[in-house]
N, C-alpha and C. Protein backbone atom coordinates (compact mmCIF):
# COMPACT_ATOMS: atom_id res chain seq x y z
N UNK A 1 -8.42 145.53 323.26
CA UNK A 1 -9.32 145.37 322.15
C UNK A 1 -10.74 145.20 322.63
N UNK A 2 -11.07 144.25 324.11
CA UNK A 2 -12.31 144.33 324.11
C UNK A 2 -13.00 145.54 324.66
N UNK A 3 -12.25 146.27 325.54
CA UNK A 3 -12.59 147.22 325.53
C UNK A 3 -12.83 148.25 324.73
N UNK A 4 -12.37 148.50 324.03
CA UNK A 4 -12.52 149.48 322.97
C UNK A 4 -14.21 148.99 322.01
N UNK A 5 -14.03 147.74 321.46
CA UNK A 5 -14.66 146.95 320.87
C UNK A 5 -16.17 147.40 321.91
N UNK A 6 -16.01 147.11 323.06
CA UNK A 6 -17.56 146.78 324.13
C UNK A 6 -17.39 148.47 324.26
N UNK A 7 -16.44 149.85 324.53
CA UNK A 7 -17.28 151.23 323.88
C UNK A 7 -17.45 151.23 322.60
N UNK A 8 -17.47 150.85 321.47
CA UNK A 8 -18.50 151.15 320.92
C UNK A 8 -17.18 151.18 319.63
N UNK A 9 -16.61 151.31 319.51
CA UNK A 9 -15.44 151.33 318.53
C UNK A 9 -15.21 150.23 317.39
N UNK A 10 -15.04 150.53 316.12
CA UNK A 10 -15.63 149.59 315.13
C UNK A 10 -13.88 149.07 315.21
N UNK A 11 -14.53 147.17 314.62
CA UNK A 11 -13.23 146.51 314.63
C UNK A 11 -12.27 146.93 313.86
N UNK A 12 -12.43 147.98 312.43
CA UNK A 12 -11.57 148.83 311.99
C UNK A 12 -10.69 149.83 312.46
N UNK A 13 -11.70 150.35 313.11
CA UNK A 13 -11.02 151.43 314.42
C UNK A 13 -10.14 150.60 315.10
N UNK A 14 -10.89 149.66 315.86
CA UNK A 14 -9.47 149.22 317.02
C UNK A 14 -8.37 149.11 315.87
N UNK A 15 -8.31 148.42 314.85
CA UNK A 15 -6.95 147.49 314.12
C UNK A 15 -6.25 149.10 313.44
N UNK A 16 -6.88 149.94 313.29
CA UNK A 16 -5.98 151.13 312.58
C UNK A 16 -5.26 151.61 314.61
N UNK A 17 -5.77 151.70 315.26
CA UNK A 17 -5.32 152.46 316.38
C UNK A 17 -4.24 151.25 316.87
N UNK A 18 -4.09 150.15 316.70
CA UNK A 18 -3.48 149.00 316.65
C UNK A 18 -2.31 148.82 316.02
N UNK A 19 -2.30 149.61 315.03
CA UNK A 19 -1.61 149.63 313.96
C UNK A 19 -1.52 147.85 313.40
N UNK A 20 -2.70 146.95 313.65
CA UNK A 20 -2.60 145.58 312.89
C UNK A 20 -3.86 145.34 312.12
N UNK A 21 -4.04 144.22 311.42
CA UNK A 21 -5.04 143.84 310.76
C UNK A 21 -6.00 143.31 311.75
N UNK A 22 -7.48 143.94 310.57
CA UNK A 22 -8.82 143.64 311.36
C UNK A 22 -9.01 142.13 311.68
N UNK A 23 -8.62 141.46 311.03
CA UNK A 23 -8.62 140.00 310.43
C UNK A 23 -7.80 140.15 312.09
N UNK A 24 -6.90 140.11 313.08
CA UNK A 24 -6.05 139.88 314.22
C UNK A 24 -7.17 140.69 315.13
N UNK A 25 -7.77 141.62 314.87
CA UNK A 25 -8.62 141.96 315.56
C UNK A 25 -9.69 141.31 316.41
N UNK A 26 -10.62 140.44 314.92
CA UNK A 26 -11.42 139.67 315.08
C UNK A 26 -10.68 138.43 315.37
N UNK A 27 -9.88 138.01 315.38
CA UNK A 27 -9.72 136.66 316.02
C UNK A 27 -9.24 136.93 317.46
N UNK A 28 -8.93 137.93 317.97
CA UNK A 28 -8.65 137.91 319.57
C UNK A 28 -10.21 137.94 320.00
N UNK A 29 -10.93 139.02 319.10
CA UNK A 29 -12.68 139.26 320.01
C UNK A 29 -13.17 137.47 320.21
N UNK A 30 -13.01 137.05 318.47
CA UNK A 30 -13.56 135.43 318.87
C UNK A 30 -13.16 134.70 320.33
N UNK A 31 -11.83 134.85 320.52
CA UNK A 31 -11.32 134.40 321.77
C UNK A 31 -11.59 134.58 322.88
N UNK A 32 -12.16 135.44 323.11
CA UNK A 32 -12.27 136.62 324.25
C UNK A 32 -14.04 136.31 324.29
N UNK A 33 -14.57 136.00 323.31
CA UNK A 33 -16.05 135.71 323.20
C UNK A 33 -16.53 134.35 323.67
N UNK A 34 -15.02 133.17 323.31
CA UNK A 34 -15.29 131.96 323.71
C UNK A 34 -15.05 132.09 325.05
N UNK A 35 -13.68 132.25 325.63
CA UNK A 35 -13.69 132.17 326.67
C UNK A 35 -14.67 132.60 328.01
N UNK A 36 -15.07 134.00 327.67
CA UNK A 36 -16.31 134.38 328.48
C UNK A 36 -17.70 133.70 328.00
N UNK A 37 -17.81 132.90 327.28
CA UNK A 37 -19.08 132.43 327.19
C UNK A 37 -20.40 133.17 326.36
N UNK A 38 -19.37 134.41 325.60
CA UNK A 38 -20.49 135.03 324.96
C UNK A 38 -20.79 135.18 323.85
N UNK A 39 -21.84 135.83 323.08
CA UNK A 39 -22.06 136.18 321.64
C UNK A 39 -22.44 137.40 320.69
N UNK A 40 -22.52 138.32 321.84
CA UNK A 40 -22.74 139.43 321.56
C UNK A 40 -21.98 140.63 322.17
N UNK A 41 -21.81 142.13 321.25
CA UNK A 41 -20.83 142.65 321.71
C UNK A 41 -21.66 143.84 323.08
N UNK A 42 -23.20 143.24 323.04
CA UNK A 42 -23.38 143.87 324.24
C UNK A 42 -23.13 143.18 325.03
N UNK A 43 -23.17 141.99 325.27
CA UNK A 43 -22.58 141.48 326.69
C UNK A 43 -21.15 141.30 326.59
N UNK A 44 -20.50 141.72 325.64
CA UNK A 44 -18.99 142.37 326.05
C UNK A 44 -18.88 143.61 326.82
N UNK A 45 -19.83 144.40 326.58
CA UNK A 45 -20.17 145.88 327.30
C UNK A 45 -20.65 145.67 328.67
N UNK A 46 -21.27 144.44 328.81
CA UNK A 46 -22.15 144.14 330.37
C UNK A 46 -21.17 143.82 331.19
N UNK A 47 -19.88 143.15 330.48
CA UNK A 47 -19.10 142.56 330.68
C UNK A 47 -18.00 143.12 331.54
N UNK A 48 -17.70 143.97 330.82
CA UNK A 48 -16.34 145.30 330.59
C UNK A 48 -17.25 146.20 331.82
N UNK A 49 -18.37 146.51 331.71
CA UNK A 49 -18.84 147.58 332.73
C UNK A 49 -18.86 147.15 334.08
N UNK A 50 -19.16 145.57 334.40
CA UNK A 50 -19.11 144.83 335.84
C UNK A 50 -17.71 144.81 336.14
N UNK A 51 -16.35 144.40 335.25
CA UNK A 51 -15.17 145.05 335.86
C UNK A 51 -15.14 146.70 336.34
N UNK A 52 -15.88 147.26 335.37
CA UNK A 52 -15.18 148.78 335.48
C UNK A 52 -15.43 149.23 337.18
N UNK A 53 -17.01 148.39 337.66
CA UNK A 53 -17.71 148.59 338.57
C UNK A 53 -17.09 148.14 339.95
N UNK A 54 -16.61 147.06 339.76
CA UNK A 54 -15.70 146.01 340.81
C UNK A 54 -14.92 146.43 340.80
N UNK A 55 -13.44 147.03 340.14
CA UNK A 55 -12.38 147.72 340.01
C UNK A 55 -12.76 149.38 340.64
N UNK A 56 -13.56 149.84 340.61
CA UNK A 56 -14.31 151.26 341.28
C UNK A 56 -14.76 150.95 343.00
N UNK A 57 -14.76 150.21 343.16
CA UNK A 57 -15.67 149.74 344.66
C UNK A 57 -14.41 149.67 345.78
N UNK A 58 -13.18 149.11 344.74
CA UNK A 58 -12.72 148.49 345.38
C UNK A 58 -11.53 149.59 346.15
N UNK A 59 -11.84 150.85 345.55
CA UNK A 59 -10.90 152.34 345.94
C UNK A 59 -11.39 152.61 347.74
């Protein structure tokens, strides 16, 4: 979900490709927002891209 969510994909989108409700959507992002410390879904993207980057290095 956060991935999808941090490219750019509306929380509708994820929950239909999900096949669950947006309402389950948004309460994992909340989670996923507390735990990392953040508030915005660009620094979910800053976020998601420093794995993509560290996970790439590491080939």
């Amino acid at each position: 979900m956060a991935v999808a969510v941090a490219a750019g994909q509306t929380v509708a989108g994820v929950a239909d490709a999900l096949d669950c409700a947006e309402s389950t959507v948004k309460t994992h992002l909340k989670r996923v927002y507390r735990k990392l410390g953040i508030r915005k879904q660009t620094e979910l993207a800053q976020r998601v891209l420093s794995l993509e980057s560290l996970r790439g290095s590491g080939r």
